[in-house]
PDB file of N, CA and C in Angstrom:
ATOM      1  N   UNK A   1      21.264  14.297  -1.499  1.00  0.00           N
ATOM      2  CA  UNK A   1      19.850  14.198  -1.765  1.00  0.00           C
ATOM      3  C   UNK A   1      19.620  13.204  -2.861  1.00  0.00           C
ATOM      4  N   UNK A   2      18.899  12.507  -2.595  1.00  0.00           N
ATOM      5  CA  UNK A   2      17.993  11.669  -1.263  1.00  0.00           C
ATOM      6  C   UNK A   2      18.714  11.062  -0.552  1.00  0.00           C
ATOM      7  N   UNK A   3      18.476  10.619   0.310  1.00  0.00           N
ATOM      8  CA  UNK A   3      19.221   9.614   1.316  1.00  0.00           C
ATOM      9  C   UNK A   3      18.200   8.866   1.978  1.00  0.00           C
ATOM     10  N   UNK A   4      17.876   7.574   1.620  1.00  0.00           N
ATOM     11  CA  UNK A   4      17.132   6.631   1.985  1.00  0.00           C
ATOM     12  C   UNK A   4      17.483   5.797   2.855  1.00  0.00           C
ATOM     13  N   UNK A   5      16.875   5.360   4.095  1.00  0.00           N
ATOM     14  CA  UNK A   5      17.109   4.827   5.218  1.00  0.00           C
ATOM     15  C   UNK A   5      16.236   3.830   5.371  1.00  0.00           C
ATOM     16  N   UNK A   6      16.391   2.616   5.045  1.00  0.00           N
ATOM     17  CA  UNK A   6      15.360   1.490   5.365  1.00  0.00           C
ATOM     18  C   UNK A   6      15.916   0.874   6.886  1.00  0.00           C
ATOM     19  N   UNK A   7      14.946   0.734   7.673  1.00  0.00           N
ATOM     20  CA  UNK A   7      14.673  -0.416   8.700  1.00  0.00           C
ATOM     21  C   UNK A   7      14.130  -1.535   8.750  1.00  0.00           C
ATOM     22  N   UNK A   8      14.641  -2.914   8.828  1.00  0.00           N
ATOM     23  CA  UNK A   8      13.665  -3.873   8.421  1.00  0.00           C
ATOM     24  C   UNK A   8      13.738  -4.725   9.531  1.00  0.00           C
ATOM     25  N   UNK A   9      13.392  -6.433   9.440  1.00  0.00           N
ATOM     26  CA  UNK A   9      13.615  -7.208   9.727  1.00  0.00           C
ATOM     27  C   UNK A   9      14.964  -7.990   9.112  1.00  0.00           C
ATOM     28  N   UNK A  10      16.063  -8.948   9.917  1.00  0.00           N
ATOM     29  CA  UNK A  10      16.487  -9.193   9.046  1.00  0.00           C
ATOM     30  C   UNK A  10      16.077  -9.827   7.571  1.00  0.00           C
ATOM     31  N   UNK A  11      17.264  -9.592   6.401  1.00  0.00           N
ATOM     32  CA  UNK A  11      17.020 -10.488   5.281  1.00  0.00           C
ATOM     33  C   UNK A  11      18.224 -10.696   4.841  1.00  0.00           C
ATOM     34  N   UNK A  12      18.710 -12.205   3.875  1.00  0.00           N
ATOM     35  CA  UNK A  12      19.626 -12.067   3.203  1.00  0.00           C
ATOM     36  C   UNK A  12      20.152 -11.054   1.970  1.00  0.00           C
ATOM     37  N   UNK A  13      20.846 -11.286   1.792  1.00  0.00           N
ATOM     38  CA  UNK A  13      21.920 -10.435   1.483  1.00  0.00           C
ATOM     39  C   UNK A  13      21.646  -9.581   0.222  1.00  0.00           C
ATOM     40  N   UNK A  14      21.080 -10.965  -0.394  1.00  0.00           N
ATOM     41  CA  UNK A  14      20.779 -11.313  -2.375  1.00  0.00           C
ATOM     42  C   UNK A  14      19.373 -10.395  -2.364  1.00  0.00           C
ATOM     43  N   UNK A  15      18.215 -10.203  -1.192  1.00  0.00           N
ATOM     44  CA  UNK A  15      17.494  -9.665  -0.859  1.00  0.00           C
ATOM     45  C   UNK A  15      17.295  -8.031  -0.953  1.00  0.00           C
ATOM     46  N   UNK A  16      18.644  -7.688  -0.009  1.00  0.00           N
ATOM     47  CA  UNK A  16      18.746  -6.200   0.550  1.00  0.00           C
ATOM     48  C   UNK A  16      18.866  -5.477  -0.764  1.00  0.00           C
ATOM     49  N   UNK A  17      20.122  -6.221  -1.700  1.00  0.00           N
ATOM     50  CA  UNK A  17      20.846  -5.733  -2.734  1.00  0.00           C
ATOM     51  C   UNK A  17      19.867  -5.759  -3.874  1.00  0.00           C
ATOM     52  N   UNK A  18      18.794  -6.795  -3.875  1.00  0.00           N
ATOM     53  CA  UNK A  18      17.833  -6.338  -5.200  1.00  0.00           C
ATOM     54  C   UNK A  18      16.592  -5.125  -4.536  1.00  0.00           C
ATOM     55  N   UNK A  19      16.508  -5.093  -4.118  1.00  0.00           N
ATOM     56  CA  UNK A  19      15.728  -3.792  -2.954  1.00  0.00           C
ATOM     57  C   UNK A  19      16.197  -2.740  -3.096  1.00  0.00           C
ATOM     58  N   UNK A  20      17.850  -2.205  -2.918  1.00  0.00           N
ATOM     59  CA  UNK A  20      18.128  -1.333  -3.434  1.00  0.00           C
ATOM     60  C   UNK A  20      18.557  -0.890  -4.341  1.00  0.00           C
ATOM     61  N   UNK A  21      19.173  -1.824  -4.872  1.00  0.00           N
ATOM     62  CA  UNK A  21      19.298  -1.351  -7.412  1.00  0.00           C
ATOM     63  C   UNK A  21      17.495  -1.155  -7.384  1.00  0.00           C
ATOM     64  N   UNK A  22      16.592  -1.467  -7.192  1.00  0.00           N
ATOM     65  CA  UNK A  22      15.207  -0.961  -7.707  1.00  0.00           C
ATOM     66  C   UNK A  22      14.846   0.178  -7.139  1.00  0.00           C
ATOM     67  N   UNK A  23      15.150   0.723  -5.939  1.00  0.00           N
ATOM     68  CA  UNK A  23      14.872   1.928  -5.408  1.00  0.00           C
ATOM     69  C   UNK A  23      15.961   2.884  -6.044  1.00  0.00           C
ATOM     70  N   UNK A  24      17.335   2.641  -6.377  1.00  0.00           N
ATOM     71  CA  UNK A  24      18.031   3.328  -6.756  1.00  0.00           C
ATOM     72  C   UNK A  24      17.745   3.572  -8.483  1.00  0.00           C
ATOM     73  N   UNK A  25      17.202   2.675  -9.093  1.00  0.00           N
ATOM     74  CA  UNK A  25      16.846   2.871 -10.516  1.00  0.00           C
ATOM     75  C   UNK A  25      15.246   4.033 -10.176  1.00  0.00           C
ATOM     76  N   UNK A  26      14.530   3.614  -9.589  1.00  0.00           N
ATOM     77  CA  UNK A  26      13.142   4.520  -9.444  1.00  0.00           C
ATOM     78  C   UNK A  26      13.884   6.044  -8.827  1.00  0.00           C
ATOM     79  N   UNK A  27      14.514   6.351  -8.715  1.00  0.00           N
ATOM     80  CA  UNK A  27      15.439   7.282  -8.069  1.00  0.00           C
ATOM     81  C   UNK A  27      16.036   7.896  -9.401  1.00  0.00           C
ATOM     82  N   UNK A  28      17.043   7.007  -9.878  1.00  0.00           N
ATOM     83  CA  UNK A  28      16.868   8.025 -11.072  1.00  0.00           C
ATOM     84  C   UNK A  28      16.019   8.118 -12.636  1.00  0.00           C
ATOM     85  N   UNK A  29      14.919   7.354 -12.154  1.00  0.00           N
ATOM     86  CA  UNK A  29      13.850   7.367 -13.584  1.00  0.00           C
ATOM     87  C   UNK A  29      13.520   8.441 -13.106  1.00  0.00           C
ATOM     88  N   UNK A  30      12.455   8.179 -11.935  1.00  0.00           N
ATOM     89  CA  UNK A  30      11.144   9.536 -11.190  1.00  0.00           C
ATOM     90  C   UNK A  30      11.996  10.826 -10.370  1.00  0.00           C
ATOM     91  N   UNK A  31      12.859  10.567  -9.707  1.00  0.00           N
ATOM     92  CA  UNK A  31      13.643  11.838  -8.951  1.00  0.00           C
ATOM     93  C   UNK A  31      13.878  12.792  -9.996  1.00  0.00           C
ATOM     94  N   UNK A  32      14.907  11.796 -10.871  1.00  0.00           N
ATOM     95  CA  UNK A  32      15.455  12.963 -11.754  1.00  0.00           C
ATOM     96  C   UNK A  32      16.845  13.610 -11.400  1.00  0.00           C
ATOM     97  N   UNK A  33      17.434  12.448 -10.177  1.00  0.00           N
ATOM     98  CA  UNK A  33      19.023  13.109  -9.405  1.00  0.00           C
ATOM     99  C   UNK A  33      20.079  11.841 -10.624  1.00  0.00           C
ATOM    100  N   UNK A  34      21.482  12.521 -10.005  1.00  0.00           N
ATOM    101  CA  UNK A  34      22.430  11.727 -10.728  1.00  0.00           C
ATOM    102  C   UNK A  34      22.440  11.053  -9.383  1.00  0.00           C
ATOM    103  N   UNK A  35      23.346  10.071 -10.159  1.00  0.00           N
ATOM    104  CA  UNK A  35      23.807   8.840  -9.372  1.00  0.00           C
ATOM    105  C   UNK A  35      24.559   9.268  -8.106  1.00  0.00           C
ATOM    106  N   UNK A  36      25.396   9.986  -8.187  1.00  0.00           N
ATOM    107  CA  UNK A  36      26.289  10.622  -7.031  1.00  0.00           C
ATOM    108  C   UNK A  36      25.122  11.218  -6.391  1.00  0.00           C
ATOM    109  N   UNK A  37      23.990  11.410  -6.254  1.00  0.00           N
ATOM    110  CA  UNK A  37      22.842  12.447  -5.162  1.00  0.00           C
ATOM    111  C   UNK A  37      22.938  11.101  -4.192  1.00  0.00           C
ATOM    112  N   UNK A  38      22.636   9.599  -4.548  1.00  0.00           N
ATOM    113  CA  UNK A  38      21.797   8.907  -3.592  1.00  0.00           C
ATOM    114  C   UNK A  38      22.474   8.335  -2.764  1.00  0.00           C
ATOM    115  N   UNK A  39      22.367   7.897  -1.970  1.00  0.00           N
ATOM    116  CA  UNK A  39      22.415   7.499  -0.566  1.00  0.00           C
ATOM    117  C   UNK A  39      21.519   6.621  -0.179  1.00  0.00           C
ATOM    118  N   UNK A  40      21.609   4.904  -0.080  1.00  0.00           N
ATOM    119  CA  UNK A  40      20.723   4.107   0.995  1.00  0.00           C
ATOM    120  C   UNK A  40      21.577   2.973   1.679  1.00  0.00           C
ATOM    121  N   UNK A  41      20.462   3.448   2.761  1.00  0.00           N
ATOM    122  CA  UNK A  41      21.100   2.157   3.653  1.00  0.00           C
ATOM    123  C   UNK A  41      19.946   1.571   4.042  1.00  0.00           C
ATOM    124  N   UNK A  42      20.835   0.620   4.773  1.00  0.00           N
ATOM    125  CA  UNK A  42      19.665  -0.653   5.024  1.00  0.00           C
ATOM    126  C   UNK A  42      20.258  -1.173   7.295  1.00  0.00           C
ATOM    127  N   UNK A  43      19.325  -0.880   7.669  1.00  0.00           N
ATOM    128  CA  UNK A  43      19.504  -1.160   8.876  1.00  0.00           C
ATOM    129  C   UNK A  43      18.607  -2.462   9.405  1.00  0.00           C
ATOM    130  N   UNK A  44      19.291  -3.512   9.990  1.00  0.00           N
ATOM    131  CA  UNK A  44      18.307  -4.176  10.826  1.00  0.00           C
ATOM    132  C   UNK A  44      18.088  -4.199  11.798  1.00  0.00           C
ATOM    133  N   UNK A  45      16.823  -4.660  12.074  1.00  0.00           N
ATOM    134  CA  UNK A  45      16.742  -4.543  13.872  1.00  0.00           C
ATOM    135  C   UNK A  45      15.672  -6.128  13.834  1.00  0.00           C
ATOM    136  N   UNK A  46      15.949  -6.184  14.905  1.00  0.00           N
ATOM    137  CA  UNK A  46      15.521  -8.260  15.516  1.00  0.00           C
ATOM    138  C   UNK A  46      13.841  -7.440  15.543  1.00  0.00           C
ATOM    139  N   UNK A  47      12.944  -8.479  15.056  1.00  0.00           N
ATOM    140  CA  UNK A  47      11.434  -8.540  15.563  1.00  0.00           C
ATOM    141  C   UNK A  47      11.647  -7.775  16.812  1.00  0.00           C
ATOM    142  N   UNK A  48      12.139  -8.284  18.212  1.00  0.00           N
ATOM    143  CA  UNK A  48      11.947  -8.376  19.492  1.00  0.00           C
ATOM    144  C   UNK A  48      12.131  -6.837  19.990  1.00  0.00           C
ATOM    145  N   UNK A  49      12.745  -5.855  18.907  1.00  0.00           N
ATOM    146  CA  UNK A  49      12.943  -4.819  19.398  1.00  0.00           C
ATOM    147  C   UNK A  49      12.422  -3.697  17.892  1.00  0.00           C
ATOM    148  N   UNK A  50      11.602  -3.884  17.468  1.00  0.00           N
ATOM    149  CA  UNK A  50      10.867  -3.006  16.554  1.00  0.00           C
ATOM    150  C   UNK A  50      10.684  -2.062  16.875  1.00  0.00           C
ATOM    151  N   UNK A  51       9.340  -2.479  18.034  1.00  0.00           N
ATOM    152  CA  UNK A  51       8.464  -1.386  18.745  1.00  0.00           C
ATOM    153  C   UNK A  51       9.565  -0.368  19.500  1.00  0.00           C
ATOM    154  N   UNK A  52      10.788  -0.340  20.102  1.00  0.00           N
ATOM    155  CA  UNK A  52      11.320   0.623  20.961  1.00  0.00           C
ATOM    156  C   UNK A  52      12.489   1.465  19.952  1.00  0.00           C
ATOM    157  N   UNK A  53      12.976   0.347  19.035  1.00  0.00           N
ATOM    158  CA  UNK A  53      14.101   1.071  18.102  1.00  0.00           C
ATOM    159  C   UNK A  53      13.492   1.845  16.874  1.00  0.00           C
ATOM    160  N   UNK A  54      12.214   1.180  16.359  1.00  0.00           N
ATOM    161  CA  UNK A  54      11.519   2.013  15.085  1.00  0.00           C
ATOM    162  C   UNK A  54      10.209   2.702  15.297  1.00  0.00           C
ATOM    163  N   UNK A  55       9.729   2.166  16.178  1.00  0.00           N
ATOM    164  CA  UNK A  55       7.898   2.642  16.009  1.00  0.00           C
ATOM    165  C   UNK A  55       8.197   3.743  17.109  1.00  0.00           C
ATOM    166  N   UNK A  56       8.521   3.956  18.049  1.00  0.00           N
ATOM    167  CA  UNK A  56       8.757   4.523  18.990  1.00  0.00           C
ATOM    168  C   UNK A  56       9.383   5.531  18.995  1.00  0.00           C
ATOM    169  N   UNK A  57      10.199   5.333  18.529  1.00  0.00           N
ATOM    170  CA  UNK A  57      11.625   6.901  18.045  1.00  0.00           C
ATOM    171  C   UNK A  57      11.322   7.378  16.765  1.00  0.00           C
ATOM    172  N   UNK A  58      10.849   6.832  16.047  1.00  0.00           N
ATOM    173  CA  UNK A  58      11.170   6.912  14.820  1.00  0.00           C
ATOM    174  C   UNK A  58       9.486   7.139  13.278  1.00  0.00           C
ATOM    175  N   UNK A  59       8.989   6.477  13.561  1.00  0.00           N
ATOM    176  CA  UNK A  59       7.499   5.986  13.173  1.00  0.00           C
ATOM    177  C   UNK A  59       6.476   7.246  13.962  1.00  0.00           C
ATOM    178  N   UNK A  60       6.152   7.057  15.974  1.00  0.00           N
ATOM    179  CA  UNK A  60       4.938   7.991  15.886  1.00  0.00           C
ATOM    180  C   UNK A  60       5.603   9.458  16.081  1.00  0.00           C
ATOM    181  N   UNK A  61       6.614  10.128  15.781  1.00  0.00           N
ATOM    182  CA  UNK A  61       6.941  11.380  15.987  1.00  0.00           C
ATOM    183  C   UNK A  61       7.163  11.650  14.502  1.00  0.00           C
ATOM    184  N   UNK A  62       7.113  10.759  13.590  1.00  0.00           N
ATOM    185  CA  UNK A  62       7.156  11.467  12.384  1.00  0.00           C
ATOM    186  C   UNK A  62       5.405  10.940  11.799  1.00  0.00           C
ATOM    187  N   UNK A  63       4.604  10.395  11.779  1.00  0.00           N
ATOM    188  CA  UNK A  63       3.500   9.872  11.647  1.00  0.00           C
ATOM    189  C   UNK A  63       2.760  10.454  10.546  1.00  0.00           C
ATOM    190  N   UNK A  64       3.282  12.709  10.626  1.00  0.00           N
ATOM    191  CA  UNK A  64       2.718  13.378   9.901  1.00  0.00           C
ATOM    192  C   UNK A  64       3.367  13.411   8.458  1.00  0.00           C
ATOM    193  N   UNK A  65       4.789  12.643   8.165  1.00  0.00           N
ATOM    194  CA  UNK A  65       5.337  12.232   7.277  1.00  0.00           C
ATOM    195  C   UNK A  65       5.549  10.906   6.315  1.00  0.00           C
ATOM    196  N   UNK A  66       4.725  10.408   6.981  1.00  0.00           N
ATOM    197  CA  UNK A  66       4.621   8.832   6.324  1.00  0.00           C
ATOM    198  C   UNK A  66       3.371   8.632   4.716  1.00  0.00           C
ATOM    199  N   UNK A  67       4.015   8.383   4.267  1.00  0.00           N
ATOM    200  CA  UNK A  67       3.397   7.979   3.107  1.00  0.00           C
ATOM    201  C   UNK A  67       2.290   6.918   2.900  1.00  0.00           C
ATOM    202  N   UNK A  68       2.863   5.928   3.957  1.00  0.00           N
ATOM    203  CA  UNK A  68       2.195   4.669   3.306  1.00  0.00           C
ATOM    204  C   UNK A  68       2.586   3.755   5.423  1.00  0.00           C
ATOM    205  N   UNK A  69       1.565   3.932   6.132  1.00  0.00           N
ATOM    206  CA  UNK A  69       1.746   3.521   7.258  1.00  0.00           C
ATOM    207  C   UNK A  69       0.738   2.612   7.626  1.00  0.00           C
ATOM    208  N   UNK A  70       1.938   1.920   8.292  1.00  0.00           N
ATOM    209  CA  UNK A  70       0.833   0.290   8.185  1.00  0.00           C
ATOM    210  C   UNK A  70       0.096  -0.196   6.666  1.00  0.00           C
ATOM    211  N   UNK A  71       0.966  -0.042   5.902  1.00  0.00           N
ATOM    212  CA  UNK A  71       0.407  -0.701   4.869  1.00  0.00           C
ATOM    213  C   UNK A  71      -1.052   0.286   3.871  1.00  0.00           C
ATOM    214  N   UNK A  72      -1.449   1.258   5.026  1.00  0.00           N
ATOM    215  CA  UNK A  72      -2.374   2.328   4.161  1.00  0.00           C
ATOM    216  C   UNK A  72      -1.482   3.431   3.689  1.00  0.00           C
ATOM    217  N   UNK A  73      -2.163   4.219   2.333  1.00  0.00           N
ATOM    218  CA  UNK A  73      -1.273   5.186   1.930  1.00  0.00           C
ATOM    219  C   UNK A  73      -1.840   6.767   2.381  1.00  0.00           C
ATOM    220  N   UNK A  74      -1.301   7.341   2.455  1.00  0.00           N
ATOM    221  CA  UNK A  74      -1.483   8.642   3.211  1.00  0.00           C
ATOM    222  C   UNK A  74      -0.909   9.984   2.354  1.00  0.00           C
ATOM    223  N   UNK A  75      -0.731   9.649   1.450  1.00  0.00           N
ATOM    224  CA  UNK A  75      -0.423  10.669   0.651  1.00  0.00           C
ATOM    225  C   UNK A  75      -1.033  11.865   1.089  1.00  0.00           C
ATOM    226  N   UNK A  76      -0.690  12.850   0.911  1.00  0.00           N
ATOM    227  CA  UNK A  76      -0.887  14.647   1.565  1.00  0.00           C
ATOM    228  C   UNK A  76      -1.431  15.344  -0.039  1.00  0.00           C
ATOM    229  N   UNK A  77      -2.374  16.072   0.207  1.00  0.00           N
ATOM    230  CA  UNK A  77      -2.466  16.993  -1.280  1.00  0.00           C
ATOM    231  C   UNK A  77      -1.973  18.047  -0.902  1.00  0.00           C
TER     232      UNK A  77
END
């Protein structure tokens, strides 16, 4: 706990790796876990197959869990 799973488009390398030291530092400022809790990865998938590998499987069956979809935030009270 946590285990963070990003899907993106591709990116280089120098990219992925400053993406996750900042999620992994906000992880342990705001979480409040040790270093041994986290877990991220970084998956890509081509433009050409978004819609069937992420939005589809993944995006509208969880929809009621999204934070921040399409760019609006959805926070839950």
């Amino acid at each position: 706990m946590p285990y963070i799973a990003i899907k993106s488009f591709p990116k280089d390398q120098e990219t992925k790796e400053a993406v996750v030291e900042k999620i992994n530092e906000i992880l342990l400022e705001l979480w409040g876990c040790p270093q041994e809790a986290i877990t991220i990865s970084i998956e890509e998938v081509a433009p050409a197959d978004w819609e069937e590998k992420v939005i589809k499987p993944e995006i509208n069956p969880k929809k009621e869990c999204m934070m921040i979809l399409s760019g609006k935030k959805s926070y839950q009270q």
